[in-house]
Protein backbone atom coordinates (compact mmCIF):
# COMPACT_ATOMS: atom_id res chain seq x y z
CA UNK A 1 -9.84 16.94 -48.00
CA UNK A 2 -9.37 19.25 -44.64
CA UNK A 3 -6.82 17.10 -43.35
CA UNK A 4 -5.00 16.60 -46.39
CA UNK A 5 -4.35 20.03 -47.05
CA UNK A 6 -3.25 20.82 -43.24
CA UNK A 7 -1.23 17.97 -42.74
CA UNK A 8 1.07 19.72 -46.35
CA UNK A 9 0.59 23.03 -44.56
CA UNK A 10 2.03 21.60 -41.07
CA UNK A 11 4.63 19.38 -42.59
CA UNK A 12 5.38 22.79 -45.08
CA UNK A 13 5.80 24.80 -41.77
CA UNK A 14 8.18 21.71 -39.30
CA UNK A 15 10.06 21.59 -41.92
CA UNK A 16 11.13 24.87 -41.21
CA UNK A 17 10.40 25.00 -37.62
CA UNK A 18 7.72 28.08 -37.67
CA UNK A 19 5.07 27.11 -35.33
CA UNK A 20 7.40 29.42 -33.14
CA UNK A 21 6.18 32.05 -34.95
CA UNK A 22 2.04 30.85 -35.83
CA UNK A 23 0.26 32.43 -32.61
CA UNK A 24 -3.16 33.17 -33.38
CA UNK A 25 -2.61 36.59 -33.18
CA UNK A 26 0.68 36.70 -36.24
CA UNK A 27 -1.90 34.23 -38.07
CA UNK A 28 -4.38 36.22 -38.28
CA UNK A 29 -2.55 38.93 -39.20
CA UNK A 30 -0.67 36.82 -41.55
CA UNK A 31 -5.01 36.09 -43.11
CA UNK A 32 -5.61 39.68 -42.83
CA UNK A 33 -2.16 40.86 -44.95
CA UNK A 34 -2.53 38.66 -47.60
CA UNK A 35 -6.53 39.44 -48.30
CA UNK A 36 -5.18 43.00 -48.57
CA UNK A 37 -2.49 41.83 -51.24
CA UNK A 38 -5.73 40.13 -52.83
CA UNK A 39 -8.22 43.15 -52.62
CA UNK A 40 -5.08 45.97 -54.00
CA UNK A 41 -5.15 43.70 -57.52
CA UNK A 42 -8.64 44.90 -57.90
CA UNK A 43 -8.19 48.41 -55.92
CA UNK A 44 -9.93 51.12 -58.29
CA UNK A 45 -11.32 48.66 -61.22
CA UNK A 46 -13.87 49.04 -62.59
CA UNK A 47 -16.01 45.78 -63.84
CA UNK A 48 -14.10 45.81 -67.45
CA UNK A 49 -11.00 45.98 -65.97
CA UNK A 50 -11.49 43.20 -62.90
CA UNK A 51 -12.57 40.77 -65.89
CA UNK A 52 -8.92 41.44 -68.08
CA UNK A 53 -7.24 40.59 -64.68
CA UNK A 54 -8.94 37.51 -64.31
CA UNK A 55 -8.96 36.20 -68.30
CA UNK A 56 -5.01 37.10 -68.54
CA UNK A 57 -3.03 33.80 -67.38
CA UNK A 58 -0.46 35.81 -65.39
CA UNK A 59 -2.63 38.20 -63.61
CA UNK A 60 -5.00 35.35 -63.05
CA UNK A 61 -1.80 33.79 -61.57
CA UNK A 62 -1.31 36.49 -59.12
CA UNK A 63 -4.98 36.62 -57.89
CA UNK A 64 -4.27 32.70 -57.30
CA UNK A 65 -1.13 33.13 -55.23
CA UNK A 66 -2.48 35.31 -53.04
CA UNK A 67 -6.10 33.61 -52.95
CA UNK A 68 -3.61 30.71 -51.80
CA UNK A 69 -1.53 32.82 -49.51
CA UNK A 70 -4.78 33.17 -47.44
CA UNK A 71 -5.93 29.60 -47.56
CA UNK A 72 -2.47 28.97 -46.22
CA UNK A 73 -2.53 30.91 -42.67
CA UNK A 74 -6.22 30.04 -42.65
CA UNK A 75 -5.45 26.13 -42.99
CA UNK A 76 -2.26 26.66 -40.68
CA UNK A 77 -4.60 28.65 -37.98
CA UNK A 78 -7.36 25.78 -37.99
CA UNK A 79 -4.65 22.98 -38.05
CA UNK A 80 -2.61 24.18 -34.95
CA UNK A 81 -5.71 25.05 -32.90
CA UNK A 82 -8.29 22.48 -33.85
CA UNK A 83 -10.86 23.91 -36.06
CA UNK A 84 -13.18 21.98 -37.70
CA UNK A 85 -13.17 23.76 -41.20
CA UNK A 86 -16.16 21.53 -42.38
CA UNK A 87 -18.19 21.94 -39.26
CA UNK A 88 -17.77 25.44 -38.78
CA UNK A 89 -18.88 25.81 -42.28
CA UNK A 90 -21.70 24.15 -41.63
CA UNK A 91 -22.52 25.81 -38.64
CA UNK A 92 -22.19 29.01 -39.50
CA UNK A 93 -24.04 28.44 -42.97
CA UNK A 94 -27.09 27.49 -40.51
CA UNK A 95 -26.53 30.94 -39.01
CA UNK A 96 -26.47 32.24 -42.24
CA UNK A 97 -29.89 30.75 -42.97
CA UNK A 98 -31.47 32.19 -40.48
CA UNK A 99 -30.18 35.93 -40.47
CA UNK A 100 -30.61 35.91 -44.12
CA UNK A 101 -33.82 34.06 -45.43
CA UNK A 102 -34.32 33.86 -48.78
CA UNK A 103 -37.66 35.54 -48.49
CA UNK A 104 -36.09 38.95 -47.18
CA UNK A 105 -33.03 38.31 -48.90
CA UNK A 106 -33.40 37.38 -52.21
CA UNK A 107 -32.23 39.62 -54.84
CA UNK A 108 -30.68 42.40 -51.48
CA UNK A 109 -27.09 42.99 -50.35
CA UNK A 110 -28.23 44.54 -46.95
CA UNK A 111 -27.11 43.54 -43.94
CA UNK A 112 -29.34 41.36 -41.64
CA UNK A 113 -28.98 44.52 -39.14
CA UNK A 114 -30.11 46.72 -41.47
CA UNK A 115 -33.45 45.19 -42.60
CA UNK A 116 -36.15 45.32 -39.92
């Protein structure tokens, strides 16, 4: 599925000869830009208000694009420097695991820092 969706992301990009332009810094800022556009759709809602934005079609719409937008540069960032989407997943979800067992966890939205 990974490769799939970067090879359409790289042959979206040489078609228009921007790998000029995709260093990991501008691609990361490019991840970082569009989860702002994504987070100012819910800026100041409160939980009635998220739920209209996601049950009306074009809002939805909007939350999709940019959800998208930052799949894009994230898919662009692992294709051009060799990420392993799946395995880092996977290894960081192991991570995960550890920091945050479900016996200390369960039910708690600190961070692993903060619970000693």
């Amino acid at each position: 599925m990974w490769l799939n969706l970067k090879n359409t992301v790289k042959k979206f990009c040489n078609d228009r000869d921007w790998e000029q332009f995709h260093n990991p810094k501008d691609l990361t800022i490019g991840i970082s830009t569009e989860a702002n556009e994504l987070l100012s759709l819910f800026r100041f809602k409160n939980e009635k208000e998220m739920k209209e934005i996601l049950d009306n079609p074009k809002k939805r719409e909007d939350v999709e694009d940019e959800t998208a937008d930052i799949f894009f540069f994230l898919l662009r960032f692992a294709q051009l420097y060799n990420i392993d989407l799946s395995g880092a997943l996977e290894r960081k979800m192991e991570k995960n695991n550890k920091k945050y067992s479900v016996e200390k966890f369960m039910g708690s939205n600190k961070k692993y820092s903060d619970l000693k």
